[in-house]
Protein backbone atom coordinates (compact mmCIF):
# COMPACT_ATOMS: atom_id res chain seq x y z
CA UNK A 1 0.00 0.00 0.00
CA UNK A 2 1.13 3.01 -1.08
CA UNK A 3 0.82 7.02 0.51
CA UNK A 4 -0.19 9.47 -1.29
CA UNK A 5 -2.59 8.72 -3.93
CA UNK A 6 -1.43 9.40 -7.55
CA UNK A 7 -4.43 11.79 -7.85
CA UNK A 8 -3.70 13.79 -4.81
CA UNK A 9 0.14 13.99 -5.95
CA UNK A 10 -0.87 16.08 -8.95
CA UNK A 11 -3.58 17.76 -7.46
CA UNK A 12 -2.35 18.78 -3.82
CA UNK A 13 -5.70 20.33 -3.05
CA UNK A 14 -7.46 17.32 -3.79
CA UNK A 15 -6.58 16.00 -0.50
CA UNK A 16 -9.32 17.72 1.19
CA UNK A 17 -11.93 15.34 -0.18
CA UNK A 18 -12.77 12.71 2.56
CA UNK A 19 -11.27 9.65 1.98
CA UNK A 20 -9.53 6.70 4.33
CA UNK A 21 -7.36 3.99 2.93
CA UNK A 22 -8.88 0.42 2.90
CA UNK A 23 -7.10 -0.85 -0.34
CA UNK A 24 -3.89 -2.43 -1.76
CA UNK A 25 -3.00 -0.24 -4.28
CA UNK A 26 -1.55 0.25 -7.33
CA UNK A 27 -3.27 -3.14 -8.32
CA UNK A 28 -1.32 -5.09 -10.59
CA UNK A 29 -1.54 -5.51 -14.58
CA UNK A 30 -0.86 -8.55 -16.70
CA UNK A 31 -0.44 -9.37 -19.63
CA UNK A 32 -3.08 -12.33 -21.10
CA UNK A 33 -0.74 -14.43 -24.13
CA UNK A 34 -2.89 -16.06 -26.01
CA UNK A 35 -6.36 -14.80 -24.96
CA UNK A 36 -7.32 -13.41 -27.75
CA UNK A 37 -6.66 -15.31 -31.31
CA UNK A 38 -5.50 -12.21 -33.37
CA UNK A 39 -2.27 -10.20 -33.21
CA UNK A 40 -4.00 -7.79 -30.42
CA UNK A 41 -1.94 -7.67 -27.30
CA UNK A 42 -4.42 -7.94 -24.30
CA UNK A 43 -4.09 -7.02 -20.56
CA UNK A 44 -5.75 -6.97 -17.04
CA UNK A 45 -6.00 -4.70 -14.85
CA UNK A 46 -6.56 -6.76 -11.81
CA UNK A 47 -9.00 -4.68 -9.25
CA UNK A 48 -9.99 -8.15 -8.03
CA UNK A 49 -6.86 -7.79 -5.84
CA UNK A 50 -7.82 -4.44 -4.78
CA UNK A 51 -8.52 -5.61 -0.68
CA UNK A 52 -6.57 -7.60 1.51
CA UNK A 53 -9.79 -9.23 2.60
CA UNK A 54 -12.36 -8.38 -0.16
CA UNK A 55 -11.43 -7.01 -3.78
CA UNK A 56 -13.37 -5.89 -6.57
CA UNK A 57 -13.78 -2.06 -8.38
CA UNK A 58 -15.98 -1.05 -4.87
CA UNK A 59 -12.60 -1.03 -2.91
CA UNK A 60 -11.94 2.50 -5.14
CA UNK A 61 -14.73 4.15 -4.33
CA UNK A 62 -15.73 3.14 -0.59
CA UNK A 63 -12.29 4.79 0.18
CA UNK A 64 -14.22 8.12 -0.63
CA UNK A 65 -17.71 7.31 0.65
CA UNK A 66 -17.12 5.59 3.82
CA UNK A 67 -14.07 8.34 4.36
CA UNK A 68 -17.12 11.38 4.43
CA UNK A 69 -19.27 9.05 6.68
CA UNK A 70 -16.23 8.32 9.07
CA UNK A 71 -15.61 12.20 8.76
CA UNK A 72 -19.10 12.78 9.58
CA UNK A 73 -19.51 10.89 12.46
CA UNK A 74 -22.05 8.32 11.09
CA UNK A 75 -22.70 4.74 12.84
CA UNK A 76 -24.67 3.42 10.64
CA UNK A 77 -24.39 2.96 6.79
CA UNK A 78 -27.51 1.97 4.57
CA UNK A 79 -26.48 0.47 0.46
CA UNK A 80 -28.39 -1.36 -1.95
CA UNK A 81 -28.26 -3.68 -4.66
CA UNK A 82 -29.69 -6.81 -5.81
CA UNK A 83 -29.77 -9.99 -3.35
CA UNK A 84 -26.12 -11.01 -4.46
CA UNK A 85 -25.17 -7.78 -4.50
CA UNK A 86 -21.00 -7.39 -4.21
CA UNK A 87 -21.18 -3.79 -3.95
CA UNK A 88 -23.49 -4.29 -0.74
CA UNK A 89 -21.12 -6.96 0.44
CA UNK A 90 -18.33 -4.41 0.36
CA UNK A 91 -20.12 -2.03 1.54
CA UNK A 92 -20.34 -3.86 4.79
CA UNK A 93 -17.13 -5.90 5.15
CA UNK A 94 -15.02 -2.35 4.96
CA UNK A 95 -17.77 -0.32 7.47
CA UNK A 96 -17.18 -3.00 9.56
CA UNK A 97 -13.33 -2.25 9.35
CA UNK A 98 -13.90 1.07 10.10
CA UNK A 99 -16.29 0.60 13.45
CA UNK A 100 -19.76 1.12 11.42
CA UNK A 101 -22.91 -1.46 11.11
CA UNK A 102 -24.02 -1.92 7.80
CA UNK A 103 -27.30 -2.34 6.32
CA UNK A 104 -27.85 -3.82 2.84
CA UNK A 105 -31.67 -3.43 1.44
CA UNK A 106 -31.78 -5.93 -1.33
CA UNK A 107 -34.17 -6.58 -4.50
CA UNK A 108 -34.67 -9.98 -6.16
CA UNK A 109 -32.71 -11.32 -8.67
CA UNK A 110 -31.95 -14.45 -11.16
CA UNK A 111 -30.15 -17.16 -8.48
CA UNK A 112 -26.93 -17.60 -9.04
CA UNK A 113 -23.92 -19.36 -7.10
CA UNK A 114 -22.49 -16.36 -6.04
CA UNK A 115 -25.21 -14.33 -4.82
CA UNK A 116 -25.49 -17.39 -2.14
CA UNK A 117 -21.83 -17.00 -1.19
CA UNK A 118 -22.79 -13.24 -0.96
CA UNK A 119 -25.65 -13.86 1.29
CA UNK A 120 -23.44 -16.14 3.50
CA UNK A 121 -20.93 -13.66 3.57
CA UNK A 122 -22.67 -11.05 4.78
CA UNK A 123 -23.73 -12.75 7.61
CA UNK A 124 -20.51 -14.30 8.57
CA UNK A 125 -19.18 -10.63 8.58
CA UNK A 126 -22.56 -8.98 10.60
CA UNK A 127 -24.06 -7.18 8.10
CA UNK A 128 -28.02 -6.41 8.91
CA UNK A 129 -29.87 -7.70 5.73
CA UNK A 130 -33.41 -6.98 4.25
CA UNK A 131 -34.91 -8.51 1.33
CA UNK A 132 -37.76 -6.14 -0.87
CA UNK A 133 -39.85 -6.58 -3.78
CA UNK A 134 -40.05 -3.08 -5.33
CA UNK A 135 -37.97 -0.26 -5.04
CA UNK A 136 -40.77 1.62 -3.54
CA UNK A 137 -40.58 -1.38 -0.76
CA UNK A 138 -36.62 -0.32 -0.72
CA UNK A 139 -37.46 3.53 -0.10
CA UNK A 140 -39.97 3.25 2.73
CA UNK A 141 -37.53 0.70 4.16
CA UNK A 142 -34.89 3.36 4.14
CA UNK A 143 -36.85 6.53 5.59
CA UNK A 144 -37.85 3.54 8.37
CA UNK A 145 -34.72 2.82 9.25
CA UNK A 146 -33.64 6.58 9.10
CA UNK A 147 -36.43 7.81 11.43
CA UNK A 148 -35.71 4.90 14.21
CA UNK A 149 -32.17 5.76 14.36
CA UNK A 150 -32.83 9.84 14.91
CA UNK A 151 -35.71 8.31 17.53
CA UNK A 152 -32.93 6.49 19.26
CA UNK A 153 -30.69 9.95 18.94
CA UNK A 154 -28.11 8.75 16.50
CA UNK A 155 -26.96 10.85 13.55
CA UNK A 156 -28.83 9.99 10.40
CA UNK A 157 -26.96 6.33 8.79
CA UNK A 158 -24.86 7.43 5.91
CA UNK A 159 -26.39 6.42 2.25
CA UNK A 160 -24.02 4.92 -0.28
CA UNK A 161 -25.62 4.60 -3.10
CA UNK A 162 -26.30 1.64 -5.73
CA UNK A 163 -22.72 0.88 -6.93
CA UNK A 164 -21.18 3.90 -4.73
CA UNK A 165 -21.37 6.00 -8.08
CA UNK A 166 -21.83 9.05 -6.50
CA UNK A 167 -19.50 11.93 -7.61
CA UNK A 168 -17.63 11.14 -4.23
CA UNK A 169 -17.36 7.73 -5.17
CA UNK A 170 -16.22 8.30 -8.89
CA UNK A 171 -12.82 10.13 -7.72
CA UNK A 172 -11.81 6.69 -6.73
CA UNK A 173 -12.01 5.93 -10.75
CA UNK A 174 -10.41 8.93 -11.67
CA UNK A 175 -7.68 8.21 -9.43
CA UNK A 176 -7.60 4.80 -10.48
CA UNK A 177 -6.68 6.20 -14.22
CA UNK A 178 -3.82 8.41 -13.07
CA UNK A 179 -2.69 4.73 -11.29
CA UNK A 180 -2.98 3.17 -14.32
CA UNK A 181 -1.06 6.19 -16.25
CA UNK A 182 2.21 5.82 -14.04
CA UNK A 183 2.45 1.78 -14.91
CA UNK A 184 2.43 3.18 -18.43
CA UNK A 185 5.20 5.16 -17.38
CA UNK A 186 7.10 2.45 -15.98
CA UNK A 187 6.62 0.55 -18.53
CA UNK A 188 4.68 -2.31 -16.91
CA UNK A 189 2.06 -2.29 -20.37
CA UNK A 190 1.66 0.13 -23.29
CA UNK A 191 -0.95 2.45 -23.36
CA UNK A 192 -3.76 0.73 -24.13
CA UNK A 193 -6.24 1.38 -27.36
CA UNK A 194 -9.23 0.32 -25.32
CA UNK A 195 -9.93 -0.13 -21.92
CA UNK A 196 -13.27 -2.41 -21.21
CA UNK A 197 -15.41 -2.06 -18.14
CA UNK A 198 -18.24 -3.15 -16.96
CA UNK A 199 -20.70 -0.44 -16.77
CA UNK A 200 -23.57 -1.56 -13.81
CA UNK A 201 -23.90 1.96 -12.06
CA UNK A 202 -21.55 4.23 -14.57
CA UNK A 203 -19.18 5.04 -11.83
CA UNK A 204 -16.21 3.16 -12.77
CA UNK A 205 -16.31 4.45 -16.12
CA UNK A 206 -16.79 8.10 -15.64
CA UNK A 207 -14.48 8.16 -13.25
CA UNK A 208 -11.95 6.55 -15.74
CA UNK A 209 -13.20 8.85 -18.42
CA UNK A 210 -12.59 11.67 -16.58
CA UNK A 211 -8.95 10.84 -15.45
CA UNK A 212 -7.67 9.49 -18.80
CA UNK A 213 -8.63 13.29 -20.55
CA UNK A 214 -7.71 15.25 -17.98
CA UNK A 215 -4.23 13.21 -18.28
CA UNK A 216 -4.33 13.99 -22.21
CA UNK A 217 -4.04 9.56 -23.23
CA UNK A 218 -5.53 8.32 -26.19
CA UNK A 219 -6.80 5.56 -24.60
CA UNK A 220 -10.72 4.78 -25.12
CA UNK A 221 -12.86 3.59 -22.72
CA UNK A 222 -15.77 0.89 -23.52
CA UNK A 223 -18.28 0.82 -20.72
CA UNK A 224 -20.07 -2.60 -21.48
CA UNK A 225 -23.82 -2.42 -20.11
CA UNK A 226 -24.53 -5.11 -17.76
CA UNK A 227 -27.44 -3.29 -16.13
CA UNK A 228 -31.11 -2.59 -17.18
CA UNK A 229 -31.01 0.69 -20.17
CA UNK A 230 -32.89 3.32 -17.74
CA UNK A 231 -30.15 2.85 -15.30
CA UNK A 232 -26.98 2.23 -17.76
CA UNK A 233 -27.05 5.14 -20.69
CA UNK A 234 -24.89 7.85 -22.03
CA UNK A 235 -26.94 10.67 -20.78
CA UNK A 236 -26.59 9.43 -17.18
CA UNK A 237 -22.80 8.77 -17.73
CA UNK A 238 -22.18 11.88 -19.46
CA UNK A 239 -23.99 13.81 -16.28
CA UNK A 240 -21.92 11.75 -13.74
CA UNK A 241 -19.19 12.90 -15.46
CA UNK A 242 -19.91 16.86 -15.11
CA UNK A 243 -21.03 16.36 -11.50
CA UNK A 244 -17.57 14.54 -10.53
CA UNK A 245 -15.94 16.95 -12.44
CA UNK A 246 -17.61 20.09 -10.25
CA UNK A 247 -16.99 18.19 -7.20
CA UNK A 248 -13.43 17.65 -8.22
CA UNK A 249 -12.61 21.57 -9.49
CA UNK A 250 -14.58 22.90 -6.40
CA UNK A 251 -11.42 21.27 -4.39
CA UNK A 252 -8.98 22.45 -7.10
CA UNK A 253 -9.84 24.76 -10.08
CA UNK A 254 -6.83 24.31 -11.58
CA UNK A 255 -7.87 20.25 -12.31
CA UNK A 256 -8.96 20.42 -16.52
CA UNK A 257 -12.65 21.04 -17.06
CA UNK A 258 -13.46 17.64 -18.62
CA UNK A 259 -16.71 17.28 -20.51
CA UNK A 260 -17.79 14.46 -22.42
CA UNK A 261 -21.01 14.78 -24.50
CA UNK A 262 -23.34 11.40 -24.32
CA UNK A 263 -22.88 11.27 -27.95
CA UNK A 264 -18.71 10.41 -27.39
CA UNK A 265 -19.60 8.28 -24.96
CA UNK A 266 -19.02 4.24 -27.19
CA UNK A 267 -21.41 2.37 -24.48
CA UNK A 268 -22.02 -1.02 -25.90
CA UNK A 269 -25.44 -2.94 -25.18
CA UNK A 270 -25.16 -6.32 -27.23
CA UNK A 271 -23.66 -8.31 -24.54
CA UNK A 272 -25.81 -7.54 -22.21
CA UNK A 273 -28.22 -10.41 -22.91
CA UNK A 274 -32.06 -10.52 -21.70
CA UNK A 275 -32.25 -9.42 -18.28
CA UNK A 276 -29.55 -8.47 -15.23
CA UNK A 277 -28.14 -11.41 -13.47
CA UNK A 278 -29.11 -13.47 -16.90
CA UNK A 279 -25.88 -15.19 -18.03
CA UNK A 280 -25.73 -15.65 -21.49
CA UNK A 281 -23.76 -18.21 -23.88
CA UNK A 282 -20.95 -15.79 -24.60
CA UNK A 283 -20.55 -14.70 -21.23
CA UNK A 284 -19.76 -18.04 -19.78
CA UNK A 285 -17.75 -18.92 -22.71
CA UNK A 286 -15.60 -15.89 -22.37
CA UNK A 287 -15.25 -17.05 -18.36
CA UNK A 288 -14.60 -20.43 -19.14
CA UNK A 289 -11.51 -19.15 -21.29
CA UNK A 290 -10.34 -16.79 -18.81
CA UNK A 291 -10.40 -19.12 -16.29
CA UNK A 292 -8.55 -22.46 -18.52
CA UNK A 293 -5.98 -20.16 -19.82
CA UNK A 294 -4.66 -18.05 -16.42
CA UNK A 295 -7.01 -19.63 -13.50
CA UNK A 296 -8.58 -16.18 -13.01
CA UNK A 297 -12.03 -16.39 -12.04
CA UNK A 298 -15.14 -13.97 -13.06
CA UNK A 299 -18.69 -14.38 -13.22
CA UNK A 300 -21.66 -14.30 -15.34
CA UNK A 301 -23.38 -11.20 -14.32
CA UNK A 302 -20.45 -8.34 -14.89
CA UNK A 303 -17.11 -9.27 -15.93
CA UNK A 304 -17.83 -12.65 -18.20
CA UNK A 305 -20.54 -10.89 -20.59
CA UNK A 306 -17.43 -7.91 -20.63
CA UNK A 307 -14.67 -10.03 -21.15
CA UNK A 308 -17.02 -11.27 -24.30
CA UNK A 309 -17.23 -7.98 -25.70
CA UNK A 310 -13.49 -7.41 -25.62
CA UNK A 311 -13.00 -10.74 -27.30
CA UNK A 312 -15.09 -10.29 -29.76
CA UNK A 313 -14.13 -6.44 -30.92
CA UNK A 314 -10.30 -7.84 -30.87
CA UNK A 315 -11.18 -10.45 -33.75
CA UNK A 316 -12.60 -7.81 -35.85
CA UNK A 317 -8.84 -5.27 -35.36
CA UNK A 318 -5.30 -6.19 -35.19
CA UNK A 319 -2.46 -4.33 -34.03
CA UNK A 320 -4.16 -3.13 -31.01
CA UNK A 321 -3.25 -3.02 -27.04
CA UNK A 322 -6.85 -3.59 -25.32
CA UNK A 323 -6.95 -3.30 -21.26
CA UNK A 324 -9.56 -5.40 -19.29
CA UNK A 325 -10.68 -3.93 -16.36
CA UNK A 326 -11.42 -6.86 -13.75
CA UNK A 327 -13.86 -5.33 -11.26
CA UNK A 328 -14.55 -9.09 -9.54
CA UNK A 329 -13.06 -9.74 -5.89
CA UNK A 330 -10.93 -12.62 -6.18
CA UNK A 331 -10.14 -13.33 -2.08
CA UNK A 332 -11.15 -16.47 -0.84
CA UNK A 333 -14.01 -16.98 1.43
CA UNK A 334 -13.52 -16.39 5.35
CA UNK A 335 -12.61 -19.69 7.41
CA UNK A 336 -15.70 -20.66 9.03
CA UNK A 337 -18.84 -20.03 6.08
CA UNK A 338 -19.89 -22.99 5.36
CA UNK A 339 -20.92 -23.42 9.23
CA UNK A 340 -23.61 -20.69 8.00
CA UNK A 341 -26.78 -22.25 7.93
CA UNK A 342 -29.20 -20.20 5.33
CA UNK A 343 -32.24 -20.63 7.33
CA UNK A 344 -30.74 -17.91 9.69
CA UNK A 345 -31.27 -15.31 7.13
CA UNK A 346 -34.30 -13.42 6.58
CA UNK A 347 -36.99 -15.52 5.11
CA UNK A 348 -36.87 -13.48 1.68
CA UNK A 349 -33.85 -14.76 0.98
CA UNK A 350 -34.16 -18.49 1.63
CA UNK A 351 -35.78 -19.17 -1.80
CA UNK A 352 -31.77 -19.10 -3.23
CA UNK A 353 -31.04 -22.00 -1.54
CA UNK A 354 -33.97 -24.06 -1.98
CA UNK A 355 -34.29 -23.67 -5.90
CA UNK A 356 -31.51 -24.33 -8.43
CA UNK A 357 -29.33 -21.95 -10.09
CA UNK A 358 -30.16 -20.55 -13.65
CA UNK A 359 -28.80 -23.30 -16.31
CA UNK A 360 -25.84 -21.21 -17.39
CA UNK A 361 -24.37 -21.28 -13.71
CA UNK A 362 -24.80 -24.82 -13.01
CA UNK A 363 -21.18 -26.28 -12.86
CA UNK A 364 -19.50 -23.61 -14.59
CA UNK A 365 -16.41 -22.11 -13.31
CA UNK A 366 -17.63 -18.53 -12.11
């Protein structure tokens, strides 16, 4: 783990946005011979690594979010997601670090193997759970669970949104590109001709956007949608761009005034498949591959239908450097969870366990 963050380093003033240290960072890149079948060179970023205990792309932005809720003095912190939600998982393992309980309100989803390792998870590492329906279930759950902690004179929990793609949040992206900037500098990997993300809540991407302009590099940024359309688009990207971007120059006016129109924005929606959580054919292939080749695991949901989309724009180019962005945690499971017994979750969530998986994610690596 390194000090000061690349970001701050060329932005001193920067350093007044809250933010606590939680990951292992720079993460390391790779290169992936053989991957791809064409003459493309192809690399990882590997974000999986990003935690000591827990990886994944949330590591980069709970640094910022749960930083302003230690700063303000919050005991409580409320996230959502869908029932295997990693973000949510996150969310709680690194509150937890940092002395605060963590709630995760959670929406159905197609079952999968890992959203049961999620759900054991979190309650191997104490998170409070609740399972909804609706979103409108979600929201009265939330002002509920606001109004008893004020009644019990605590300070309001902090909200980290879906993903942590707030602004706040999406420094930890643009930071992440100035990260990735100084291993082109050392020469660890050219600079890349693509860089492919999975887009589920638009904050890793903007955030990357942002940081790869204001550093002047060629390199493009796919977002891959792995998310429903109304929250996944370039209008929404493009305005989480200008909002981190005013956050960021309120610190520091000197940082470039970075602006990119929805119509710039290349966000791909063909591997995105029927529904969220839905694994699809190319998805699981592109997983399969991943894992047979360098034993690195991803999943069906986020980084298999993305790894599918890089494969498949490299056989139609040659002479190209592409950059995968691996926003899965990779860290094994804590000692001790298989002695969690299901039935000692919320009743919502026991239908997981007691119905099969969705075809695609029966004995697949992933």
């Amino acid at each position: 783990m390194s000090g000061t963050l690349p970001l701050f380093e060329k932005y001193p003033a920067l350093s007044g946005l809250p933010h606590v240290r939680l990951g292992l960072f720079s993460t390391p890149v790779q290169e992936l011979h053989g991957l791809s079948e064409s003459d493309n060179r192809v690399f990882i970023k590997r974000d999986d690594l990003s935690g000591l205990e827990y990886g994944g792309n949330k590591v980069r932005k709970l640094e910022f979010a749960l930083g302003e809720a230690k700063a303000n003095g919050c005991t409580d912190v409320i996230t959502f997601g869908c029932d295997g939600s990693n973000h949510a998982l996150a969310t709680g393992i690194y509150a937890g670090k940092l002395g605060m309980h963590s709630i995760s309100i959670l929406r159905t989803q197609h079952n999968t193997r890992y959203l049961r390792k999620n759900l054991l998870k979190s309650a191997f590492y104490g998170i409070e759970l609740h399972h909804c329906e609706t979103k409108q279930e979600m929201d009265a759950l939330t002002d509920t669970l606001v109004a008893e902690r004020l009644a019990e004179g605590k300070k309001a929990p902090y909200i980290v949104p879906v993903g942590g793609s707030s602004p706040l949040g999406t420094v930890g992206f643009v930071n992440a590109a100035f990260e990735l900037a100084g291993q082109i500098a050392a020469g660890q990997l050219p600079e890349p001709d693509y860089i492919y993300a999975a887009d589920g809540t638009n904050g890793t991407v903007a955030g990357l956007m942002i940081g790869l302009k204001a550093l002047g590099l060629k390199t493009q940024v796919i977002p891959v949608r792995v998310n429903d359309e109304s929250r996944v688009n370039v209008a929404a990207i493009s305005q989480l761009i200008d909002d981190t971007v005013a956050l960021l120059r309120g610190y520091d006016p000197s940082f470039p005034a970075v602006h990119i129109p929805a119509e710039d924005i290349p966000l791909l929606h063909d591997f995105f498949g029927s529904d969220y959580a839905l694994f699809t054919e190319e998805g699981v292939a592109a997983l399969r591959r991943m894992n047979a080749m360098f034993g690195i695991q991803l999943e069906g949901t986020y980084t298999g239908k993305t790894l599918a989309a890089l494969l498949a724009a490299a056989e139609k180019t040659s002479g190209k450097t592409f950059l995968f962005w691996n926003t899965l945690n990779s860290r094994p499971s804590p000692d001790g969870l298989e002695t969690i017994d299901y039935r000692t979750l919320p009743t919502g969530f026991h239908s997981y366990f007691e119905t099969p998986v969705q075809p695609l994610d029966r004995g697949q690596g992933g």
